[in-house]
N, C-alpha and C. Protein backbone atom coordinates (compact mmCIF):
# COMPACT_ATOMS: atom_id res chain seq x y z
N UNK A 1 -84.07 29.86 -31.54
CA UNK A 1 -83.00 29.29 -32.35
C UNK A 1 -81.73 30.07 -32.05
N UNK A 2 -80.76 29.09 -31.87
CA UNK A 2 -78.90 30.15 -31.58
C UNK A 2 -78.85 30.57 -32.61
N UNK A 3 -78.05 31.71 -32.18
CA UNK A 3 -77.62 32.78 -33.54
C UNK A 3 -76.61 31.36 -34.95
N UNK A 4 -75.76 30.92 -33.72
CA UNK A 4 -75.08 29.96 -34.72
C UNK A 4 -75.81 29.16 -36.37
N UNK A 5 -76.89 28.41 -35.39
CA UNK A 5 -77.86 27.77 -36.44
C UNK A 5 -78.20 28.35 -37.13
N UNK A 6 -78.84 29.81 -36.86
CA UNK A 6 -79.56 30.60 -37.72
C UNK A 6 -78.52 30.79 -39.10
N UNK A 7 -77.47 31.50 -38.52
CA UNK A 7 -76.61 31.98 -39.73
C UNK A 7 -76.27 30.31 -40.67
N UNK A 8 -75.87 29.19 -39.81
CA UNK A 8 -75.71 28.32 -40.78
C UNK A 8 -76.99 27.86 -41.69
N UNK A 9 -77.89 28.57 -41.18
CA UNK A 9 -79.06 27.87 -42.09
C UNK A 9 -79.29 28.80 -43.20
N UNK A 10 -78.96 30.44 -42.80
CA UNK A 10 -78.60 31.41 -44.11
C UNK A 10 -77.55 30.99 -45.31
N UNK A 11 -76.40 29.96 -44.51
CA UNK A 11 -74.80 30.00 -45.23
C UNK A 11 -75.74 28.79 -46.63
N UNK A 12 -76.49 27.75 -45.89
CA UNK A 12 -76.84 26.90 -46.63
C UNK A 12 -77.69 27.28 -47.71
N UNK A 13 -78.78 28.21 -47.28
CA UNK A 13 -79.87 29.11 -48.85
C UNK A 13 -78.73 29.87 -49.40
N UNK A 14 -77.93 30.15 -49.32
CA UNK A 14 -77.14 31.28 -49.87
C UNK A 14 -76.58 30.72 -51.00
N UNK A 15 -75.66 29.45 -50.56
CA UNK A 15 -75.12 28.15 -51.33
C UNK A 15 -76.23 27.59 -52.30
N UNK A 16 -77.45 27.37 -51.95
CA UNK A 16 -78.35 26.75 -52.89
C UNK A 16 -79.04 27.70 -53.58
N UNK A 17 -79.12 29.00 -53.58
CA UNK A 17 -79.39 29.82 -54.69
C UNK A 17 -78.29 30.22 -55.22
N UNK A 18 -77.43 29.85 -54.75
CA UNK A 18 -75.76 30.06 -56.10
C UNK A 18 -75.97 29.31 -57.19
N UNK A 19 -76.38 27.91 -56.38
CA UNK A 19 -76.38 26.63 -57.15
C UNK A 19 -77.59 27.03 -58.18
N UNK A 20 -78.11 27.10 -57.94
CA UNK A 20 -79.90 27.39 -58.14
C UNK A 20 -79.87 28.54 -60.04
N UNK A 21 -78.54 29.12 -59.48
CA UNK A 21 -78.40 30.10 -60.87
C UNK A 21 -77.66 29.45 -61.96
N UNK A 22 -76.76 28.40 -61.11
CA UNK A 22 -75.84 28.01 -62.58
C UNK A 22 -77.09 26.23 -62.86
N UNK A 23 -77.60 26.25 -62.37
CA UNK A 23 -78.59 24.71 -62.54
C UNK A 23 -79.67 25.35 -63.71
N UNK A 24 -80.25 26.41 -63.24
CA UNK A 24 -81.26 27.00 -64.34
C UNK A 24 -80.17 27.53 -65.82
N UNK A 25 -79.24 28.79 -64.78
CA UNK A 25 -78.59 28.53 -66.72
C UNK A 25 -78.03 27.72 -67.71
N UNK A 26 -77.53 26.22 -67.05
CA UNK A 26 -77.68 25.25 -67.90
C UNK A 26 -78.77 24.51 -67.95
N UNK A 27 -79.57 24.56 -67.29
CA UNK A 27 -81.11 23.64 -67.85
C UNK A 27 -81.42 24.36 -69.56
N UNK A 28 -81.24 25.54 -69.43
CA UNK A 28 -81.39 26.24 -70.46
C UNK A 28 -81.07 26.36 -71.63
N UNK A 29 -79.54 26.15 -71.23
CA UNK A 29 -78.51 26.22 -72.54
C UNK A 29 -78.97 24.69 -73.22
N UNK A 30 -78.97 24.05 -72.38
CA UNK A 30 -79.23 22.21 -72.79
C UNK A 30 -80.69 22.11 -73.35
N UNK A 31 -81.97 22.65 -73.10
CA UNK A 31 -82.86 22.78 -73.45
C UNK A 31 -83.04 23.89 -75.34
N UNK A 32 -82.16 25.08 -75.37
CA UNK A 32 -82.43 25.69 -76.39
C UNK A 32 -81.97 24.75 -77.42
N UNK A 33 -80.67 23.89 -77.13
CA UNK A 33 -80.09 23.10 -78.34
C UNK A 33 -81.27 21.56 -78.91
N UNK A 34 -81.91 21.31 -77.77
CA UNK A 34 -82.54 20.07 -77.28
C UNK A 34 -83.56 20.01 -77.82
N UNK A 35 -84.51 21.06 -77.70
CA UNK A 35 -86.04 21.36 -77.68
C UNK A 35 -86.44 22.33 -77.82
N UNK A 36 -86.25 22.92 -79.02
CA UNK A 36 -86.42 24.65 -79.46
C UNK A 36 -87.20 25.27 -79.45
N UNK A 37 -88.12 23.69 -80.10
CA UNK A 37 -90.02 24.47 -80.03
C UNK A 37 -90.54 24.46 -78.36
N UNK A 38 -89.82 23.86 -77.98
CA UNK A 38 -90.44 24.10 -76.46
C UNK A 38 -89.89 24.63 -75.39
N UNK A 39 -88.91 24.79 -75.62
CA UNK A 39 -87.60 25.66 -75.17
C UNK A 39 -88.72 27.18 -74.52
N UNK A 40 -89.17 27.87 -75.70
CA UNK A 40 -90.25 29.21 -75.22
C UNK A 40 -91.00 28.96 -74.28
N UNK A 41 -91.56 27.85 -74.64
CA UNK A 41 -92.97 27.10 -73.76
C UNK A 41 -92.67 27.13 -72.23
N UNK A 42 -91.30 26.38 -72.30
CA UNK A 42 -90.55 25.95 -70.78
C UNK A 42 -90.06 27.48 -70.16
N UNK A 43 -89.57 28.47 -70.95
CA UNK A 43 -89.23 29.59 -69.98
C UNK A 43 -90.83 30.39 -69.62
N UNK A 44 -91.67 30.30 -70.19
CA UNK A 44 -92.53 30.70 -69.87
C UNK A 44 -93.35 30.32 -68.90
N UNK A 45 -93.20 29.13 -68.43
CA UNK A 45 -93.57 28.60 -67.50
C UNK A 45 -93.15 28.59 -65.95
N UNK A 46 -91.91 29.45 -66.02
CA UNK A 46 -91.47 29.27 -64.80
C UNK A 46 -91.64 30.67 -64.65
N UNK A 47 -91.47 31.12 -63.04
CA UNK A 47 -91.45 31.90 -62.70
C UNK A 47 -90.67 33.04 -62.39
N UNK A 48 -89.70 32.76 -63.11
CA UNK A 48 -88.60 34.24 -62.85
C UNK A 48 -88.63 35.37 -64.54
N UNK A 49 -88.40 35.95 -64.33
CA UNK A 49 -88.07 37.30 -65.21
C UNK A 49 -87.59 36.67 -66.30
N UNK A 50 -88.09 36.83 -67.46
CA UNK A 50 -86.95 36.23 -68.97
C UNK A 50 -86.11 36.70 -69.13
N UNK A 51 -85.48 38.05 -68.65
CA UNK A 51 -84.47 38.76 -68.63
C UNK A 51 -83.46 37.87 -67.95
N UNK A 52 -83.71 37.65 -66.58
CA UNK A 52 -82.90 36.82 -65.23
C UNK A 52 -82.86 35.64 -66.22
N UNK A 53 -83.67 34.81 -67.00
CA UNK A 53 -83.71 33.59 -67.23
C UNK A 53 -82.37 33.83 -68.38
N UNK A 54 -82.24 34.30 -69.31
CA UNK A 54 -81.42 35.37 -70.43
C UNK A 54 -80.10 35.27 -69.93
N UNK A 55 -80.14 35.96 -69.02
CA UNK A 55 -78.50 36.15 -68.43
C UNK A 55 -77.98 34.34 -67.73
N UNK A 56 -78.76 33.99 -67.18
CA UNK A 56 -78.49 32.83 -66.70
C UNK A 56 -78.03 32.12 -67.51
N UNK A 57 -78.41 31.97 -68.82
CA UNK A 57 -78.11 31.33 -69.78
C UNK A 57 -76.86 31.28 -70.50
N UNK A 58 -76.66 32.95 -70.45
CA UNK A 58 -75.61 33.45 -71.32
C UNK A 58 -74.48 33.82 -70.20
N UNK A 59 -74.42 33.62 -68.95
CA UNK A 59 -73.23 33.37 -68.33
C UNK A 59 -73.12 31.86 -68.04
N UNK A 60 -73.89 31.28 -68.34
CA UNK A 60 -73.51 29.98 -68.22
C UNK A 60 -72.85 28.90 -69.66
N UNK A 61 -73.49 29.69 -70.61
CA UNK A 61 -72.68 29.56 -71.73
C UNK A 61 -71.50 30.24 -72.15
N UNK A 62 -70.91 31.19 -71.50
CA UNK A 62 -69.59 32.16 -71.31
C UNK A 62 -68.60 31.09 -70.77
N UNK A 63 -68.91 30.55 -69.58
CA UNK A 63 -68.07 30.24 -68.31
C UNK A 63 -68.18 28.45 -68.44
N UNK A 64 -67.48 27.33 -69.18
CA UNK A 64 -67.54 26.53 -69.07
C UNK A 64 -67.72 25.79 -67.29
N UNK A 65 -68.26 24.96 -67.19
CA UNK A 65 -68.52 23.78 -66.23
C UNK A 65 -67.06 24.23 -65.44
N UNK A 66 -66.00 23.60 -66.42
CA UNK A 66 -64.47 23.27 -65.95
C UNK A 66 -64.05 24.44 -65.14
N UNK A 67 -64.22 25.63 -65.75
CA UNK A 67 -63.65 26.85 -65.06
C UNK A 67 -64.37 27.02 -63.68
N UNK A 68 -65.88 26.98 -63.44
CA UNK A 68 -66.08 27.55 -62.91
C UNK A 68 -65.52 27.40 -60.91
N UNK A 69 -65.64 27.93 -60.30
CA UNK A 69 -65.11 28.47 -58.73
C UNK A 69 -66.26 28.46 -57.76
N UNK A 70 -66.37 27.07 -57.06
CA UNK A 70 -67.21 26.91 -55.92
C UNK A 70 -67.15 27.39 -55.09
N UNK A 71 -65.73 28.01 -55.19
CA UNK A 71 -65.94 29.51 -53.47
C UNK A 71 -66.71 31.01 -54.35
N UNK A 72 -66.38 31.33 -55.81
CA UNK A 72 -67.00 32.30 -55.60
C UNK A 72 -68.76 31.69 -56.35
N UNK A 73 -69.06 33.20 -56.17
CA UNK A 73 -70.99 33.02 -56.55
C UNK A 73 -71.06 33.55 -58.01
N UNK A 74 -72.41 32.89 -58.39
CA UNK A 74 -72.41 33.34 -59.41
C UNK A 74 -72.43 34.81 -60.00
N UNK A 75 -72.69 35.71 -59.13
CA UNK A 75 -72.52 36.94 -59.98
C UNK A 75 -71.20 37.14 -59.68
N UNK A 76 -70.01 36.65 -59.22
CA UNK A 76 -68.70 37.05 -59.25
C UNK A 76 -68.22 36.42 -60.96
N UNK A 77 -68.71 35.49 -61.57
CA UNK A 77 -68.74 34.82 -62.47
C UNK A 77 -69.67 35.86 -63.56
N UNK A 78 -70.03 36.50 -63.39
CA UNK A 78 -71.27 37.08 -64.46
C UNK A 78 -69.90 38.58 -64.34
N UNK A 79 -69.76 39.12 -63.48
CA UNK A 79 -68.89 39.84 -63.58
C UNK A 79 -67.86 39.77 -64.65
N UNK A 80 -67.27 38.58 -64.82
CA UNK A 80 -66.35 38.23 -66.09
C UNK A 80 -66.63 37.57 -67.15
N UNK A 81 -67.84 37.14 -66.90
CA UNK A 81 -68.14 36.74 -68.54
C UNK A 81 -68.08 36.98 -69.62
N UNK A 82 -68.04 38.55 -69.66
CA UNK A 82 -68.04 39.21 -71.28
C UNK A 82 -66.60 39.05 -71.25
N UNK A 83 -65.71 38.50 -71.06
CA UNK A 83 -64.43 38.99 -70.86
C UNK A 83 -63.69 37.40 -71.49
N UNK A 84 -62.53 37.63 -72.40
CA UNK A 84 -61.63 36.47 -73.23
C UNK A 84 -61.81 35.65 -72.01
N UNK A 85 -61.40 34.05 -72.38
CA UNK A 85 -61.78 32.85 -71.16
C UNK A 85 -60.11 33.24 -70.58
N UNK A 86 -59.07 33.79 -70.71
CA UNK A 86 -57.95 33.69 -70.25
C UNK A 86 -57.73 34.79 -68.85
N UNK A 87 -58.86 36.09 -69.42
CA UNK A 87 -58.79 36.88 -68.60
C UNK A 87 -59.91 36.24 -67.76
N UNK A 88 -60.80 35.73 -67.79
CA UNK A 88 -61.60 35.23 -66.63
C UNK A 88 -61.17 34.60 -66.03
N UNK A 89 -59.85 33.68 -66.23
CA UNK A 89 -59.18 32.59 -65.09
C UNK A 89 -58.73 33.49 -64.65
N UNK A 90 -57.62 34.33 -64.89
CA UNK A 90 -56.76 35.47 -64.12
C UNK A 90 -58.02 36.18 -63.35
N UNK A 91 -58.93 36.74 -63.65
CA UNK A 91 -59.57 37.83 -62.57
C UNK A 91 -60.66 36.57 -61.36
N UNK A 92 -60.96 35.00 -61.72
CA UNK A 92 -61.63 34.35 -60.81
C UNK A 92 -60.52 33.96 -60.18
N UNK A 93 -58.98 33.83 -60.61
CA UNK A 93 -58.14 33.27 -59.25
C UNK A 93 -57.76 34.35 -58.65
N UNK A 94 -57.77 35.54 -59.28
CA UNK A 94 -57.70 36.34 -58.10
C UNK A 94 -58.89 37.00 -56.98
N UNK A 95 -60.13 36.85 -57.59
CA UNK A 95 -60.94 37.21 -56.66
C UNK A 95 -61.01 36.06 -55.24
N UNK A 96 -60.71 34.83 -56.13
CA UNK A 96 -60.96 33.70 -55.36
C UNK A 96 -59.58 33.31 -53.88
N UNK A 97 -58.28 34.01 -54.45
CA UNK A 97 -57.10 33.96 -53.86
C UNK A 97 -57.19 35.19 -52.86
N UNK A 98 -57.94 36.27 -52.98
CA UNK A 98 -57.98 37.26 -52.10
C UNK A 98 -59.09 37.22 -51.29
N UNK A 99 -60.68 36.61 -51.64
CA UNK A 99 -61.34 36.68 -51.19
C UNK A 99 -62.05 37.74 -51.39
N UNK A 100 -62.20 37.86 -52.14
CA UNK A 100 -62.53 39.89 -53.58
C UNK A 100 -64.32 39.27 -53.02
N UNK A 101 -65.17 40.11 -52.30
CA UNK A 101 -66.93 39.89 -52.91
C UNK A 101 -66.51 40.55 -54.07
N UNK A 102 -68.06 40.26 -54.68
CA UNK A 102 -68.65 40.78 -55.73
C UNK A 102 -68.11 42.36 -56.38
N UNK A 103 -68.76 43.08 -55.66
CA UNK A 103 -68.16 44.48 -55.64
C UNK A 103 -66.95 44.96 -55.49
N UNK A 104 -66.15 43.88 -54.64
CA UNK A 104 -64.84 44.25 -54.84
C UNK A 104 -64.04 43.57 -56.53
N UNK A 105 -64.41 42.61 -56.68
CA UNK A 105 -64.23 42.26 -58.02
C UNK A 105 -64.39 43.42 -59.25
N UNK A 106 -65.84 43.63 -59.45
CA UNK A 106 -66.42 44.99 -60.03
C UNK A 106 -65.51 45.84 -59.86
N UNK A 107 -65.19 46.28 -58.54
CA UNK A 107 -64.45 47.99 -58.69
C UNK A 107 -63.11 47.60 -59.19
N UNK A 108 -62.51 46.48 -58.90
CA UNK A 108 -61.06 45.93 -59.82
C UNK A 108 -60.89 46.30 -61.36
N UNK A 109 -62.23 45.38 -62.01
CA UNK A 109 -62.02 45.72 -63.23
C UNK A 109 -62.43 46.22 -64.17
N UNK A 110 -63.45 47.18 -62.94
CA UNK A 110 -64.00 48.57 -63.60
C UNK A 110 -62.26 49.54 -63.39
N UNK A 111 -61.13 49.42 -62.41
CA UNK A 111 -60.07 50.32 -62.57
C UNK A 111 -59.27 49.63 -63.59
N UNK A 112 -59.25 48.32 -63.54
CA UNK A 112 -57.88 47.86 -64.71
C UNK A 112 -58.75 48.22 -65.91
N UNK A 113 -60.11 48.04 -66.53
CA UNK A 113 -60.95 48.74 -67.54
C UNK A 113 -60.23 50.08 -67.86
N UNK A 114 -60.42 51.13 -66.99
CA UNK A 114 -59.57 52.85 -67.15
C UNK A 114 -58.42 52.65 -67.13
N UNK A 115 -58.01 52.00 -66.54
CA UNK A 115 -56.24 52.27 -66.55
C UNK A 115 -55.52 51.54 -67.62
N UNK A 116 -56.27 50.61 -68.11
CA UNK A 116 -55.58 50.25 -69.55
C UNK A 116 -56.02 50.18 -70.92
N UNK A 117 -56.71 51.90 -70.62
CA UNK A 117 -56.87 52.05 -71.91
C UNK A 117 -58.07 51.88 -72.54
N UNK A 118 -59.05 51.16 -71.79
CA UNK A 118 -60.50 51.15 -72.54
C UNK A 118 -61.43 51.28 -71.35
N UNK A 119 -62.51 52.18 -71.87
CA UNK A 119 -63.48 52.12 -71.01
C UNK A 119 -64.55 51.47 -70.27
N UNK A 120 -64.28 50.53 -71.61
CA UNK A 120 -65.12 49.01 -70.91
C UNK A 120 -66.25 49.17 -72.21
N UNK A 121 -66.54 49.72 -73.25
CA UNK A 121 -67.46 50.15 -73.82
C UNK A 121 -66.85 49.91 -75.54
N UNK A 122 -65.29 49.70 -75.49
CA UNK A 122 -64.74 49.62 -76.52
C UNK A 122 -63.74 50.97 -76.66
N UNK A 123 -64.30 52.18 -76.08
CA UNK A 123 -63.61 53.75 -76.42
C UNK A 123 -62.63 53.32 -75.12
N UNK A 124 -61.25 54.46 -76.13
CA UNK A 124 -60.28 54.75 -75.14
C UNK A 124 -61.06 55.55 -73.76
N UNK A 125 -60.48 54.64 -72.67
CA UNK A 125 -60.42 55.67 -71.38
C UNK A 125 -59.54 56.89 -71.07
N UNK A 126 -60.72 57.74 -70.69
CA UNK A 126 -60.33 59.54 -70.26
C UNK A 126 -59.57 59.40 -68.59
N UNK A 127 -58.79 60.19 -68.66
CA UNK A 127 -57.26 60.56 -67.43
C UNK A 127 -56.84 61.55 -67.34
N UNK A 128 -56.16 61.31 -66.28
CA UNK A 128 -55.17 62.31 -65.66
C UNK A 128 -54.28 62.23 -65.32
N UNK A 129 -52.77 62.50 -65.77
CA UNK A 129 -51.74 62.29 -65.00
C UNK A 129 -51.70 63.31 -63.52
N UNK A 130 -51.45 62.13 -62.51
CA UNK A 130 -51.16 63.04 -61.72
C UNK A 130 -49.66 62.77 -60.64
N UNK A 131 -48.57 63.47 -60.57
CA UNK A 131 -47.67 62.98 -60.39
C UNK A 131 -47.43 63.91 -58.92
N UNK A 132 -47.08 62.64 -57.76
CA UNK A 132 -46.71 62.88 -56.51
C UNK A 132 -45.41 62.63 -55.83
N UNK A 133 -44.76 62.85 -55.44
CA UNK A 133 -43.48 62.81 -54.72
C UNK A 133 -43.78 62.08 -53.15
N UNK A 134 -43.39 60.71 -53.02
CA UNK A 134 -43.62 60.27 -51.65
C UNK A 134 -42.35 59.98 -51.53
N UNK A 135 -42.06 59.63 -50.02
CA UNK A 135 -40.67 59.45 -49.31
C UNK A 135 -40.33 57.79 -49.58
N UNK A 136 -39.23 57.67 -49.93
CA UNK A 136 -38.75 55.97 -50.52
C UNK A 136 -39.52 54.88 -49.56
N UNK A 137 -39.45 55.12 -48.69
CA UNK A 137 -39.95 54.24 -47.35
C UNK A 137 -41.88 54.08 -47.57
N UNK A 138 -42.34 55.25 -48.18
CA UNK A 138 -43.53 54.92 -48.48
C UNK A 138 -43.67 54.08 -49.66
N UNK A 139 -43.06 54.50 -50.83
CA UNK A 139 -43.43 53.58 -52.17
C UNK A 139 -42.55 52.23 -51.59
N UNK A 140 -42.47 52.25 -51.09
CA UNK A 140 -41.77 50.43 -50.90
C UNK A 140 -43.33 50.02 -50.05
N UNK A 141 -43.13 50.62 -49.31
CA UNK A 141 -44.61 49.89 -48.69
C UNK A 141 -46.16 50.02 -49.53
N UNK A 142 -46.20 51.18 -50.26
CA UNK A 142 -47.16 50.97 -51.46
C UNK A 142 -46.73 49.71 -52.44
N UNK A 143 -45.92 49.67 -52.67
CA UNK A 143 -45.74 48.33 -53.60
C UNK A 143 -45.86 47.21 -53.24
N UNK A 144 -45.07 46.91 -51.84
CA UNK A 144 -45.35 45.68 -50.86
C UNK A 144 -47.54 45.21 -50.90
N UNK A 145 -47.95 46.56 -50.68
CA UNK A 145 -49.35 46.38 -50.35
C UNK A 145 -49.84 45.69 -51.92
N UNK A 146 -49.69 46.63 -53.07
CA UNK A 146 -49.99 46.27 -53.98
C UNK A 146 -49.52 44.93 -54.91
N UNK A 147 -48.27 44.54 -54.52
CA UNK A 147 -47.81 43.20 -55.09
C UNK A 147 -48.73 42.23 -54.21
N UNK A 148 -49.23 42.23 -53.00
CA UNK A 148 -50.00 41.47 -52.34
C UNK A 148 -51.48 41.48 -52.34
N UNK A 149 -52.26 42.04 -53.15
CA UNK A 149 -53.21 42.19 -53.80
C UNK A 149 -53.12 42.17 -55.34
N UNK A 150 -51.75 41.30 -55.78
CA UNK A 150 -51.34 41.28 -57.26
C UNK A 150 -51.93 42.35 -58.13
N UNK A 151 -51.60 43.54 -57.86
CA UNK A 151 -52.28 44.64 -58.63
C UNK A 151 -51.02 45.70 -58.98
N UNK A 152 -50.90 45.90 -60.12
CA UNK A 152 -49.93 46.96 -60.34
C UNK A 152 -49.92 48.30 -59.51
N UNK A 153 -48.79 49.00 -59.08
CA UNK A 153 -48.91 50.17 -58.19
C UNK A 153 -50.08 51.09 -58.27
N UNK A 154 -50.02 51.48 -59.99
CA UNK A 154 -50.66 52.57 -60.41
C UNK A 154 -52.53 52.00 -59.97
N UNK A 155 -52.87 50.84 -60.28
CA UNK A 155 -54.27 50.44 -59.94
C UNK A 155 -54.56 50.12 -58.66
N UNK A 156 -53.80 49.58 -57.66
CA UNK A 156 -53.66 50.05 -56.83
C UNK A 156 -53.95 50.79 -55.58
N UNK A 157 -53.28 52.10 -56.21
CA UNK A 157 -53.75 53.26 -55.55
C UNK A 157 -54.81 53.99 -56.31
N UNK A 158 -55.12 53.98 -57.24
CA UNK A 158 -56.56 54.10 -57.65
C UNK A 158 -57.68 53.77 -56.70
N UNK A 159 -57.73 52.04 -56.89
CA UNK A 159 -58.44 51.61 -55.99
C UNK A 159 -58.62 52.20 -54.62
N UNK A 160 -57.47 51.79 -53.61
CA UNK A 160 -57.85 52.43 -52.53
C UNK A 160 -58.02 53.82 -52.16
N UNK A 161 -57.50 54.75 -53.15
CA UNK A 161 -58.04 56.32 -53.31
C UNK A 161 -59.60 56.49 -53.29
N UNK A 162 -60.14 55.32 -54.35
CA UNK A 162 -61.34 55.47 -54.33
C UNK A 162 -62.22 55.32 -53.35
N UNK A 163 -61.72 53.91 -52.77
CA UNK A 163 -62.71 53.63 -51.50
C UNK A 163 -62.75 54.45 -50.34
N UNK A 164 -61.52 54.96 -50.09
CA UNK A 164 -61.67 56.05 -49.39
C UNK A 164 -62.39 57.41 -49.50
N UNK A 165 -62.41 57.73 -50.50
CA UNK A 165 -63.20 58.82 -51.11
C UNK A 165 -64.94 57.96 -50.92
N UNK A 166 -64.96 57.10 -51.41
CA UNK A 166 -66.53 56.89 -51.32
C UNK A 166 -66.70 57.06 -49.90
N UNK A 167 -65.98 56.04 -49.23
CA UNK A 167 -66.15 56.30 -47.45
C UNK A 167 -66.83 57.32 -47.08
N UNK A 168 -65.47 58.47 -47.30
CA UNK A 168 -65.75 59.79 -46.89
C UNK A 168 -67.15 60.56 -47.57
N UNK A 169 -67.01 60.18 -48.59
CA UNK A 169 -68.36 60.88 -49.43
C UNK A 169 -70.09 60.37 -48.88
N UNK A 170 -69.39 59.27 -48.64
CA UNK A 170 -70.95 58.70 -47.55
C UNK A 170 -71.23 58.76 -46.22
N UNK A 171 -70.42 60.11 -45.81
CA UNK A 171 -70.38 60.14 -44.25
C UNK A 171 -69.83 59.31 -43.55
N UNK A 172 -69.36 58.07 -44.07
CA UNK A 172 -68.43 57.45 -42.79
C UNK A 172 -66.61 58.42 -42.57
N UNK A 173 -66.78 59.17 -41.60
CA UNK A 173 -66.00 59.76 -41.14
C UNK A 173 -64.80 59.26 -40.09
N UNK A 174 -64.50 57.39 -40.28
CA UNK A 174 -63.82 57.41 -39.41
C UNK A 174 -62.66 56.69 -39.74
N UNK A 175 -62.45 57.56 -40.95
CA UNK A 175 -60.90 57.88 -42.19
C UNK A 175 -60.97 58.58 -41.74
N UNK A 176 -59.40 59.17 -40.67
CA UNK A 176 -59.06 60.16 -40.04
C UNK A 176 -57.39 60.25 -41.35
N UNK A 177 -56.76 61.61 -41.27
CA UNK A 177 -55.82 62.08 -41.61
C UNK A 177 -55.09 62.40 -40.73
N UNK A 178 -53.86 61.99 -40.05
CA UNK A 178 -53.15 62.85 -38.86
C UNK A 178 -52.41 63.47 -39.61
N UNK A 179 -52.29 65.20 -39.22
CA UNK A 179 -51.29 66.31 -39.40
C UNK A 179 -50.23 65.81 -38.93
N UNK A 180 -48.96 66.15 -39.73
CA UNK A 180 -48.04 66.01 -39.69
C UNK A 180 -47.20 67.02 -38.55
């Protein structure tokens, strides 16, 4: 089989277990209102985790039909669920406008989480000011980068501080620094 086919035949399971998550969490939601006494009967019968079956449910009851985003997957969607329906349009058009995976979504608003003030848990988020002096020509181009990833300066450079640091922290060593 060509590599081509192969991968399109991955692109297609990939697509139908997206589908596959938001089809079960509304079979569900439509079934608890529907058929209560059998509602137990029916999750028990199938074969996935009641936990998995649980969440399916309850991001699919988070995230109306209308909202949801056929480019992203469902856990880019489970990502914002706990979250007001206003901030979930803002963080799915932007994952969806940048092309954010999963994880890049996550590390977004796990930083806008700290940087404005809550930890994600309800408690104020713990900081540090830390204040740097760059040459005008750089913060114009930090801002340029960051208005184009619609992200305020300060989150930002959070972000990409971080990924770099993980980089480096995982041995990929080929984040070089040139001496000045």
């Amino acid at each position: 089989m060509p590599f081509t086919r192969w991968k399109k035949i991955g692109d297609q399971l990939s697509a139908l277990a997206n589908a596959s998550a938001w089809w079960l969490g509304d079979w569900l939601v439509y079934g608890e209102a529907r058929y209560p006494e059998r509602y137990k009967q029916a999750v028990k019968e199938t074969t996935l985790d009641y936990q998995t079956l649980r969440n399916y449910a309850w991001i699919s009851r988070k995230i109306d039909k209308s909202r949801r985003r056929v480019t992203l997957s469902f856990q880019h969607h489970a990502e914002v669920a706990s979250l007001p329906e206003d901030e979930q349009e803002e963080w799915l058009d932007r994952a969806e406008k940048f092309s954010w995976s999963r994880n890049l979504l996550r590390q977004y608003l796990r930083v806008h989480r700290e940087t404005s003030g809550e930890a994600g848990d309800g408690r104020p988020a713990k900081g540090v000011v830390i204040q740097v002096n760059v040459p005008t020509s750089e913060e114009e181009r930090w801002l340029e980068a960051a208005r184009r990833m619609d992200r305020p300066l300060d989150e930002w450079m959070i972000i990409t501080l971080s990924r770099v640091a993980d980089a480096l922290l995982r041995g990929k060593n080929e984040i070089t620094v040139q001496p000045k």
